[in-house]
C-alpha atoms as a PDB file:
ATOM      1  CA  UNK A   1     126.134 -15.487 -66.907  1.00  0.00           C
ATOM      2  CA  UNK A   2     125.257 -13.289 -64.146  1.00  0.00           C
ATOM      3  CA  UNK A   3     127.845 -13.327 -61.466  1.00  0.00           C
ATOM      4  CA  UNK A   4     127.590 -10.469 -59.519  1.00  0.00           C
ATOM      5  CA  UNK A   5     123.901  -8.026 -58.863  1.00  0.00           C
ATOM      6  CA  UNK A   6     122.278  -6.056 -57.128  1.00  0.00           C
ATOM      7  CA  UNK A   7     118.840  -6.156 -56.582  1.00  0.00           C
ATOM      8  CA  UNK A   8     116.592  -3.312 -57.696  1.00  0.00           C
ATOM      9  CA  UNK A   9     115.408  -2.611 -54.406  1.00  0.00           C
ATOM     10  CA  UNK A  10     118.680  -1.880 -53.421  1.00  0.00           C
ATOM     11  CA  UNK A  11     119.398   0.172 -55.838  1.00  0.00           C
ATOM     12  CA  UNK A  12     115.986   1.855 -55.038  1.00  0.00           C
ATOM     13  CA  UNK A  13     117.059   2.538 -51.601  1.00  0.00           C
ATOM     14  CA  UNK A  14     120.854   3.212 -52.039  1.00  0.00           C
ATOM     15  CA  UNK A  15     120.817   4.947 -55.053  1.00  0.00           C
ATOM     16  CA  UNK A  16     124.784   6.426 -55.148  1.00  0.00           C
ATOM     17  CA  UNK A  17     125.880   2.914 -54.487  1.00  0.00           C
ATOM     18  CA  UNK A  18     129.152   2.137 -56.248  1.00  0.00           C
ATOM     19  CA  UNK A  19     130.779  -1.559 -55.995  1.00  0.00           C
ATOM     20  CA  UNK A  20     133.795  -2.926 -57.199  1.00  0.00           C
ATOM     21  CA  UNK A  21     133.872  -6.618 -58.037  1.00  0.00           C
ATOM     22  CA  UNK A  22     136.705  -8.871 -59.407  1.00  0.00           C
ATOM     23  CA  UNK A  23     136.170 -12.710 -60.416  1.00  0.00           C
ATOM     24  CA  UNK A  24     139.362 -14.270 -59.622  1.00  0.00           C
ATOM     25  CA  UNK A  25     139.921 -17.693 -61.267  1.00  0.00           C
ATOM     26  CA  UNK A  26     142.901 -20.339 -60.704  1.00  0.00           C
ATOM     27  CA  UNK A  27     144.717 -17.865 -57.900  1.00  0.00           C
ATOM     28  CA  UNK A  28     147.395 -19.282 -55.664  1.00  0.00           C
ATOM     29  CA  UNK A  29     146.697 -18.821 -51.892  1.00  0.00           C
ATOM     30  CA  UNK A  30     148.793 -19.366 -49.308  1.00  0.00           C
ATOM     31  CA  UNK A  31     150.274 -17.916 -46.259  1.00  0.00           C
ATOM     32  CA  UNK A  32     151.563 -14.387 -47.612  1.00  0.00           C
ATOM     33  CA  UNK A  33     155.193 -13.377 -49.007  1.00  0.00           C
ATOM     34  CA  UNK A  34     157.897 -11.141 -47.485  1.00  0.00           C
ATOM     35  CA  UNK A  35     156.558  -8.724 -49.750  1.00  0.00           C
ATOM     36  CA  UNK A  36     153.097  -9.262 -48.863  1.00  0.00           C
ATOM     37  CA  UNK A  37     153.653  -8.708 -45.698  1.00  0.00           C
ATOM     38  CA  UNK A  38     155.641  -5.969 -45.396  1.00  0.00           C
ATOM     39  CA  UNK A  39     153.561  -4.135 -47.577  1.00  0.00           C
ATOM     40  CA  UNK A  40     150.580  -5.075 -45.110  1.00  0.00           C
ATOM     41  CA  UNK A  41     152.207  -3.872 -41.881  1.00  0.00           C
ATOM     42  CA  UNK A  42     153.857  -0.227 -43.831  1.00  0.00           C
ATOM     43  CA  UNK A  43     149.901   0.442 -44.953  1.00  0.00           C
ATOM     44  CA  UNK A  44     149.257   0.037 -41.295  1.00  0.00           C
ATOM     45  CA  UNK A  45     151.485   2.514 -40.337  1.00  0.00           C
ATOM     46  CA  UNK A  46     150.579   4.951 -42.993  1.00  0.00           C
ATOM     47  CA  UNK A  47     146.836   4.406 -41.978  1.00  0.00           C
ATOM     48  CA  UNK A  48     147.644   5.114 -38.669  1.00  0.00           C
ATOM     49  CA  UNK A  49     149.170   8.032 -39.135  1.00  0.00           C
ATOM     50  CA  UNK A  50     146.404   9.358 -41.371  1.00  0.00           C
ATOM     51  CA  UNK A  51     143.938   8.748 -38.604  1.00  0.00           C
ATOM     52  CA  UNK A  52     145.966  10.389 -36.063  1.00  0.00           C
ATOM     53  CA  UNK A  53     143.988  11.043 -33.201  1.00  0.00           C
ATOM     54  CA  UNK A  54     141.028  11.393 -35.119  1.00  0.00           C
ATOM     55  CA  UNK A  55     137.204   9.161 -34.151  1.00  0.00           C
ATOM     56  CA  UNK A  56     136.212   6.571 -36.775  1.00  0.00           C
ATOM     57  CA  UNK A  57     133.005   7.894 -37.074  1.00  0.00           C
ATOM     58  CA  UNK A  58     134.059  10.955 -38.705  1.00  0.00           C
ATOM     59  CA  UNK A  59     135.752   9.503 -41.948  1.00  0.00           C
ATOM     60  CA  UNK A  60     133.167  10.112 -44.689  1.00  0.00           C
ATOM     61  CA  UNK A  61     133.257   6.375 -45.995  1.00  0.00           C
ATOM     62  CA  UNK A  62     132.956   4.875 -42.645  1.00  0.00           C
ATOM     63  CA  UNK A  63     129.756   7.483 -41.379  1.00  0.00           C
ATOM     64  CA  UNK A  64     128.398   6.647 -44.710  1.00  0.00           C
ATOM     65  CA  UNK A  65     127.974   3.005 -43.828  1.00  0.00           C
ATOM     66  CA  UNK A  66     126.593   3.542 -40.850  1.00  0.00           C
ATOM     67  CA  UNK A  67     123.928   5.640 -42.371  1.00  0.00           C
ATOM     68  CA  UNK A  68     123.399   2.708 -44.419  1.00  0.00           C
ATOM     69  CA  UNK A  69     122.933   0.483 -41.438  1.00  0.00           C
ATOM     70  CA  UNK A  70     120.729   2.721 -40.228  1.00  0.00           C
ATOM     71  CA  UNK A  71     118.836   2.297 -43.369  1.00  0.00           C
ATOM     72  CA  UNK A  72     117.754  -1.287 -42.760  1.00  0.00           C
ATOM     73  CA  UNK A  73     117.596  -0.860 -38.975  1.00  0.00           C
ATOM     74  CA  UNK A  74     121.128  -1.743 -37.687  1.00  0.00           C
ATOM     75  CA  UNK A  75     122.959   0.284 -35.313  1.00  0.00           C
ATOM     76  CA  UNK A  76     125.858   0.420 -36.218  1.00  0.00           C
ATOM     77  CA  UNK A  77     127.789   0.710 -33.177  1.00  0.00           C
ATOM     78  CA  UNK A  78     125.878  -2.400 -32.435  1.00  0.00           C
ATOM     79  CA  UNK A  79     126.912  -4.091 -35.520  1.00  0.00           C
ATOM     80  CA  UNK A  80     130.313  -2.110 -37.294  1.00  0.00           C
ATOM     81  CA  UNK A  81     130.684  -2.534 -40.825  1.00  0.00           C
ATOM     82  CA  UNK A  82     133.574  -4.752 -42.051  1.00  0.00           C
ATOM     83  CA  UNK A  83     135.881  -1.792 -42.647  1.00  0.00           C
ATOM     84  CA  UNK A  84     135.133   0.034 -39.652  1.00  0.00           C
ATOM     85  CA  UNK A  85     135.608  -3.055 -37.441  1.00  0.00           C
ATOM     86  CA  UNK A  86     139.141  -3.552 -39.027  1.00  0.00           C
ATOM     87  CA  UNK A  87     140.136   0.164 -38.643  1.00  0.00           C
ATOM     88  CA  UNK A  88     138.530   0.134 -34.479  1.00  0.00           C
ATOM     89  CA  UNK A  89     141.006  -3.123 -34.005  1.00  0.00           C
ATOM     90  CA  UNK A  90     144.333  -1.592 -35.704  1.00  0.00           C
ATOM     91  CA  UNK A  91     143.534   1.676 -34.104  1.00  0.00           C
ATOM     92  CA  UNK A  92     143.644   0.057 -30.860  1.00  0.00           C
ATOM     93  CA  UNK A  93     146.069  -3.158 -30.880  1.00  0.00           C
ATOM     94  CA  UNK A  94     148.517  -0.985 -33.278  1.00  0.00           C
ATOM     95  CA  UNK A  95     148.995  -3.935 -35.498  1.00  0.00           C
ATOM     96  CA  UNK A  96     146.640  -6.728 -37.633  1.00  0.00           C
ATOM     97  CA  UNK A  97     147.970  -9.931 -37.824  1.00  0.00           C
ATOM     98  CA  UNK A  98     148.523 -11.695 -41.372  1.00  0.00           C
ATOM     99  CA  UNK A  99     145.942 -14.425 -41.937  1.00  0.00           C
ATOM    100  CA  UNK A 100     146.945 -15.787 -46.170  1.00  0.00           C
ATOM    101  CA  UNK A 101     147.374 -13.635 -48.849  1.00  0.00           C
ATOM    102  CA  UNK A 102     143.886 -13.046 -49.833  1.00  0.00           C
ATOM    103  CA  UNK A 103     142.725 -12.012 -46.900  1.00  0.00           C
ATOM    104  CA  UNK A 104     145.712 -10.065 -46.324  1.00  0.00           C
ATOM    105  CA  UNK A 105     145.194  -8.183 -49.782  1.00  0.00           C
ATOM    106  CA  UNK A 106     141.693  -7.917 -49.245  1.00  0.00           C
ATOM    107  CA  UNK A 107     142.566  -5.724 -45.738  1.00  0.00           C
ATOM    108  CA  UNK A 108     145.600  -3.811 -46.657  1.00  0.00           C
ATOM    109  CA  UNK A 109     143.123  -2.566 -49.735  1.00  0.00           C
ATOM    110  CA  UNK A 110     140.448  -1.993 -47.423  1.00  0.00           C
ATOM    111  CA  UNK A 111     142.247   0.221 -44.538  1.00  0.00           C
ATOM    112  CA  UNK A 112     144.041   2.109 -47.242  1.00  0.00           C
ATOM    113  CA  UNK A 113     140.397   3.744 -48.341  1.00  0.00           C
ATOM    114  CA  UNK A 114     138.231   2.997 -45.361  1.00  0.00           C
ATOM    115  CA  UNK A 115     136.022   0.672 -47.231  1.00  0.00           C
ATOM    116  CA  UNK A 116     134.649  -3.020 -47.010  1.00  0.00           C
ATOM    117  CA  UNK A 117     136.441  -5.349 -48.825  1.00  0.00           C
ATOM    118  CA  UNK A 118     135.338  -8.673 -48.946  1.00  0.00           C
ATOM    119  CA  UNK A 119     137.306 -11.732 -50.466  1.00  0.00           C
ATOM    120  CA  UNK A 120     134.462 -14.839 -50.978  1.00  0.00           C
ATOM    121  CA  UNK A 121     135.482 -18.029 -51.989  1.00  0.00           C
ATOM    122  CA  UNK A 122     132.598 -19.378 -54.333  1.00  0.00           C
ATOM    123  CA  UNK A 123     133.227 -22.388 -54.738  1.00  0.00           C
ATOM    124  CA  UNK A 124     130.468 -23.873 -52.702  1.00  0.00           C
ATOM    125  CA  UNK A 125     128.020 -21.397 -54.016  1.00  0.00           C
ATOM    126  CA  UNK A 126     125.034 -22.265 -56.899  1.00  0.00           C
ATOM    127  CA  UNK A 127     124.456 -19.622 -59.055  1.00  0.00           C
ATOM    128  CA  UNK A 128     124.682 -15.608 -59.238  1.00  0.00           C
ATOM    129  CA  UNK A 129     125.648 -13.884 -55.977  1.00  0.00           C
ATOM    130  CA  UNK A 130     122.558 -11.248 -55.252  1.00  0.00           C
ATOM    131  CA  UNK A 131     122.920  -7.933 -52.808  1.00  0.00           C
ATOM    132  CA  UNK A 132     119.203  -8.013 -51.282  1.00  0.00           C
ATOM    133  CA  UNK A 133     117.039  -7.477 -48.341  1.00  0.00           C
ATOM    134  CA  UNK A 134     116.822 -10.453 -46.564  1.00  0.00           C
ATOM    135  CA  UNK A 135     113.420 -12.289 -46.072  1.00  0.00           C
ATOM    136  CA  UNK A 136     113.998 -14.172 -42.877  1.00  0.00           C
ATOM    137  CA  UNK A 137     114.332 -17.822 -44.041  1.00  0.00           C
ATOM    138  CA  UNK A 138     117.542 -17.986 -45.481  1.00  0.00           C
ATOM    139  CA  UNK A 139     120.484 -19.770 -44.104  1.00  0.00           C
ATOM    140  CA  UNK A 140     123.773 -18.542 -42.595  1.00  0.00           C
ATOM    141  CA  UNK A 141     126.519 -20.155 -41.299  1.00  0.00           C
ATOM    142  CA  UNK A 142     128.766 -17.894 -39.064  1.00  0.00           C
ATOM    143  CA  UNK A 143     132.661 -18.337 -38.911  1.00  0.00           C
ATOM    144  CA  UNK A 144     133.809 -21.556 -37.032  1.00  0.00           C
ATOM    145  CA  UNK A 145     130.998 -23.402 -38.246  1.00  0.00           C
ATOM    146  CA  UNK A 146     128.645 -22.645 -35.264  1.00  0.00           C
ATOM    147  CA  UNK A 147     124.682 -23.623 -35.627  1.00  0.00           C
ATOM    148  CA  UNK A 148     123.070 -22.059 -38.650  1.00  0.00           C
ATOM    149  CA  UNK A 149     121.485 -18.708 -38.633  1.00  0.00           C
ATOM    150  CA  UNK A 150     118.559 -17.025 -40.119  1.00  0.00           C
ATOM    151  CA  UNK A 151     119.205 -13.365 -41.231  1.00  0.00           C
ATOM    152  CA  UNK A 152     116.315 -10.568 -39.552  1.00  0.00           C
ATOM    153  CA  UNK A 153     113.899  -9.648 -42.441  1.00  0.00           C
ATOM    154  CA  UNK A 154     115.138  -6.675 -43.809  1.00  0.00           C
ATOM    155  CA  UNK A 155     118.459  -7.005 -43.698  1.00  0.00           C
ATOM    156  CA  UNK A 156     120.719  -6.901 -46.546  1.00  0.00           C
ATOM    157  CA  UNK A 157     122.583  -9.779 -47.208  1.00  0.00           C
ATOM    158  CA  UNK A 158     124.776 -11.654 -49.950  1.00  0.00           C
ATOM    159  CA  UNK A 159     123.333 -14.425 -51.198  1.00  0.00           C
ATOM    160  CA  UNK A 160     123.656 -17.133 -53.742  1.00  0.00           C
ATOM    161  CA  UNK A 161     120.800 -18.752 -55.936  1.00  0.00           C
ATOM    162  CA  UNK A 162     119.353 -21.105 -52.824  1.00  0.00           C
ATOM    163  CA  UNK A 163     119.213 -18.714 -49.982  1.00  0.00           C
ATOM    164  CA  UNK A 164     122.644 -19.659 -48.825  1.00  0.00           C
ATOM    165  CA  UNK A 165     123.755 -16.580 -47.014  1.00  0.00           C
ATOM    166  CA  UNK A 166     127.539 -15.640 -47.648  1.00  0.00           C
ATOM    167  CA  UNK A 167     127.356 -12.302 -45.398  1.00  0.00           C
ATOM    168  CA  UNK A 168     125.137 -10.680 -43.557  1.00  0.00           C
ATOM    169  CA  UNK A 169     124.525  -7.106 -42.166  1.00  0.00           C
ATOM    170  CA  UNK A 170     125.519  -6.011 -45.482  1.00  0.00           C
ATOM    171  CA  UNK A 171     129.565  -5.918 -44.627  1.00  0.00           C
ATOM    172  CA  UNK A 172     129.475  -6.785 -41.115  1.00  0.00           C
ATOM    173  CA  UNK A 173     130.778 -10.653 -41.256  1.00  0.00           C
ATOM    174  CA  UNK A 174     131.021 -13.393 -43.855  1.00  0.00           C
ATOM    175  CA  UNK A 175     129.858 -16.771 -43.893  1.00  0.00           C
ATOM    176  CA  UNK A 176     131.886 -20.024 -42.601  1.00  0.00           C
ATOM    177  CA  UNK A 177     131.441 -21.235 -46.390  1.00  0.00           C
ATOM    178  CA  UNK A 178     132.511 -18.628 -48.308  1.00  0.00           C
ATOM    179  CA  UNK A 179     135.594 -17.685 -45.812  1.00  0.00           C
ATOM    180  CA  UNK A 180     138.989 -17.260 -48.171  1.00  0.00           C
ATOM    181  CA  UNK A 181     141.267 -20.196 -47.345  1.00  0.00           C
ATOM    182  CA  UNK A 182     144.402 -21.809 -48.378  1.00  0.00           C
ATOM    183  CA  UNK A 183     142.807 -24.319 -50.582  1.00  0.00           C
ATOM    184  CA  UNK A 184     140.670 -21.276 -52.080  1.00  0.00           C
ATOM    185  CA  UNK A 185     140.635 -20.823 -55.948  1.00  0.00           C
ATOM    186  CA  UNK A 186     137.530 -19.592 -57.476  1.00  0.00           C
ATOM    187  CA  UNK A 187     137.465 -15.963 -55.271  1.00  0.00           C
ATOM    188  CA  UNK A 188     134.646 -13.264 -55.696  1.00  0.00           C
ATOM    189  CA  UNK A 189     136.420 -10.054 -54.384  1.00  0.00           C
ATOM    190  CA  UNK A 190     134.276  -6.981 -53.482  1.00  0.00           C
ATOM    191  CA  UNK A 191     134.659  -3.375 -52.481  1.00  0.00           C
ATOM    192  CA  UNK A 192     132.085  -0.946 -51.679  1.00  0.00           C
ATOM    193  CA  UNK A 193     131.259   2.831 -51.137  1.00  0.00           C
ATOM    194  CA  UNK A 194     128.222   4.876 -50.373  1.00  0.00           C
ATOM    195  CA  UNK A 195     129.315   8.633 -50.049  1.00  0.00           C
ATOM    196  CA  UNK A 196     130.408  10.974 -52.293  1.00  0.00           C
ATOM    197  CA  UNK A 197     134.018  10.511 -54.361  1.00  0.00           C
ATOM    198  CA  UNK A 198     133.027   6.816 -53.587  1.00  0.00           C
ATOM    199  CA  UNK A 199     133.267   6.054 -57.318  1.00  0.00           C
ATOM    200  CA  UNK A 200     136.862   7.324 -57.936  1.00  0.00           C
ATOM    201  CA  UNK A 201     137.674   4.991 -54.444  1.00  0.00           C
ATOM    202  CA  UNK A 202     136.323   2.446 -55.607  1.00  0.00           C
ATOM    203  CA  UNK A 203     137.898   2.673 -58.978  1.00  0.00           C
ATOM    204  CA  UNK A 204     141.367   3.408 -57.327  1.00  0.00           C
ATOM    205  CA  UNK A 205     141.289   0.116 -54.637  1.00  0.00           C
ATOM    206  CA  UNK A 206     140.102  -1.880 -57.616  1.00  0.00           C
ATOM    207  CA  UNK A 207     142.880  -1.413 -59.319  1.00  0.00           C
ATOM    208  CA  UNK A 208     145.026  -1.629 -56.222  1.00  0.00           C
ATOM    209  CA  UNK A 209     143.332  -5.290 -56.311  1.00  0.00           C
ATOM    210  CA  UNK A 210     144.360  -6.453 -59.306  1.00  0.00           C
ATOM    211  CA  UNK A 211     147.860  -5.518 -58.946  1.00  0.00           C
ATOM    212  CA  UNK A 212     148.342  -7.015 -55.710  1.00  0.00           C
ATOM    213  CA  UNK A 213     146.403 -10.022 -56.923  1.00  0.00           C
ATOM    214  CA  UNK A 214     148.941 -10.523 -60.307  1.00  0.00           C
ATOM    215  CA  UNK A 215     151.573  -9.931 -58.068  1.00  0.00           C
ATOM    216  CA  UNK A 216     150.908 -12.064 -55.627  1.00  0.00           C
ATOM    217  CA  UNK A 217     148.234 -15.392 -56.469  1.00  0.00           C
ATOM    218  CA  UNK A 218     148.381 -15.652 -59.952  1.00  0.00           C
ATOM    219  CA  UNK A 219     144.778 -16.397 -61.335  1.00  0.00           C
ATOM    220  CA  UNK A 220     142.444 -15.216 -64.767  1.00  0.00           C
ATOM    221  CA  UNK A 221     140.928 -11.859 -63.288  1.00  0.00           C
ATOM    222  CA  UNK A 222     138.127 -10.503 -64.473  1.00  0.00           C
ATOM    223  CA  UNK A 223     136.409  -7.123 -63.027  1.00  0.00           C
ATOM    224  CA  UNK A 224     134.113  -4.479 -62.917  1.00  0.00           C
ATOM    225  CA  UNK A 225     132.737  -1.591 -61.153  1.00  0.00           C
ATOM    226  CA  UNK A 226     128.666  -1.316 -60.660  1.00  0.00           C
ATOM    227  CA  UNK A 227     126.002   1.467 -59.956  1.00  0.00           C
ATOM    228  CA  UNK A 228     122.464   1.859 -60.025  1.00  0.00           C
ATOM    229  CA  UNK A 229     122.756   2.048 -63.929  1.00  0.00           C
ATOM    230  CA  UNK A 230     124.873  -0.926 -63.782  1.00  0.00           C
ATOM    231  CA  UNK A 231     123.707  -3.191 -61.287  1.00  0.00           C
ATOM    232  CA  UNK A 232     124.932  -6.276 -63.203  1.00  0.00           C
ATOM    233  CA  UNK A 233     128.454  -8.231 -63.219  1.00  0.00           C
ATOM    234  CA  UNK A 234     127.564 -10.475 -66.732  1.00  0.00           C
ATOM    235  CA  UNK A 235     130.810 -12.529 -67.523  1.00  0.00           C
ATOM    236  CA  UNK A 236     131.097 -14.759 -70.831  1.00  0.00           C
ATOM    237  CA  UNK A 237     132.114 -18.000 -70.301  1.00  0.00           C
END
């Protein structure tokens, strides 16, 4: 079973792709532990620190995914990517508040390496979860459960086997659907580079993943990292 791809005309156009993906079965969410927590806020420190006083859009992972955005005809200080939209906010309110423990995971992971992290729950979702270029008439429901959506042609998008849209821009914002909640069990977890070294990133916050996940929601974890020779994520069942 095919859980995870990317389409071939992604891989065409982003050839030194490299994603991380975990399938995360039977976890435990729920508002996030001491431990959790504290963890959270001292990575937010340390990021900070690391940053210093330096601009976003000169950390190689972040000007990488605006290049990428640039590829399907986003601008991308239009439209940040999910990473650098998280970084701009805890660069300038100091702090990010804790939302569960998936979501809190899924953002302490992603400001420690400057890349999109993305925790889906799948459980409303038919089929195989495709990276592909959008062709206009798919549907997308933002956050909050406003009126549906239709991605631009063009745009790259996550989407399940009946055009159901679970992000669009790429990594710029999630669907309403797929949004990790309390109640969340089945989770798709994804992390994503495009520059150089992103391989050995990815590799490094996927395992950062899995820890934190053991640690702290339980679950039957499966995972995998993909690249234009791997573009699949085939589990057994």
């Amino acid at each position: 079973m095919i859980i995870f791809q990317y389409d071939s005309q992604i891989i065409e156009r982003y050839p030194n792709l490299v994603g991380g993906v975990i399938l995360a079965r039977d976890v435990r969410n729920a508002e996030s532990p001491p431990g959790l927590r504290e963890d959270f806020l001292g990575e937010q420190q340390a990021t900070l620190a690391r940053l210093g006083d330096s601009a976003l859009s000169t950390v190689e992972s972040l000007a990488a995914w605006r290049q990428a955005f640039r590829a399907f005809g986003v601008k991308p200080t239009k439209y940040r990517s999910a990473c650098e939209a998280l970084l701009r906010r805890l660069t300038k309110q100091g702090e990010l508040p804790s939302i569960n423990a998936l979501v809190d995971i899924a953002n302490l992971v992603s400001i420690r390496y400057a890349l999109p992290v993305a925790a889906f729950d799948i459980g409303a979702l038919q089929g195989s979860v495709t990276v592909r270029f959008a062709m206009g008439t798919e549907r997308y429901t933002p956050l909050g459960k406003r009126p549906p959506e239709h991605p631009k042609p063009g745009e790259v998008i996550f989407s399940d086997d009946t055009d159901l849209v679970i992000a669009r821009r790429w990594c710029w914002r999630q669907s309403d659907e797929s949004a990790a909640r309390k109640d969340s069990s089945s989770i798709l977890i994804t992390i994503e580079a495009h520059h150089a070294g992103g391989k050995s990133q990815v590799e490094a916050g996927l395992n950062d993943l899995r820890s934190l996940l053991k640690q702290h929601t339980g679950g039957e974890i499966a995972s995998t990292v993909l690249s234009a020779e791997n573009p699949q994520f085939i589990l057994d069942d």
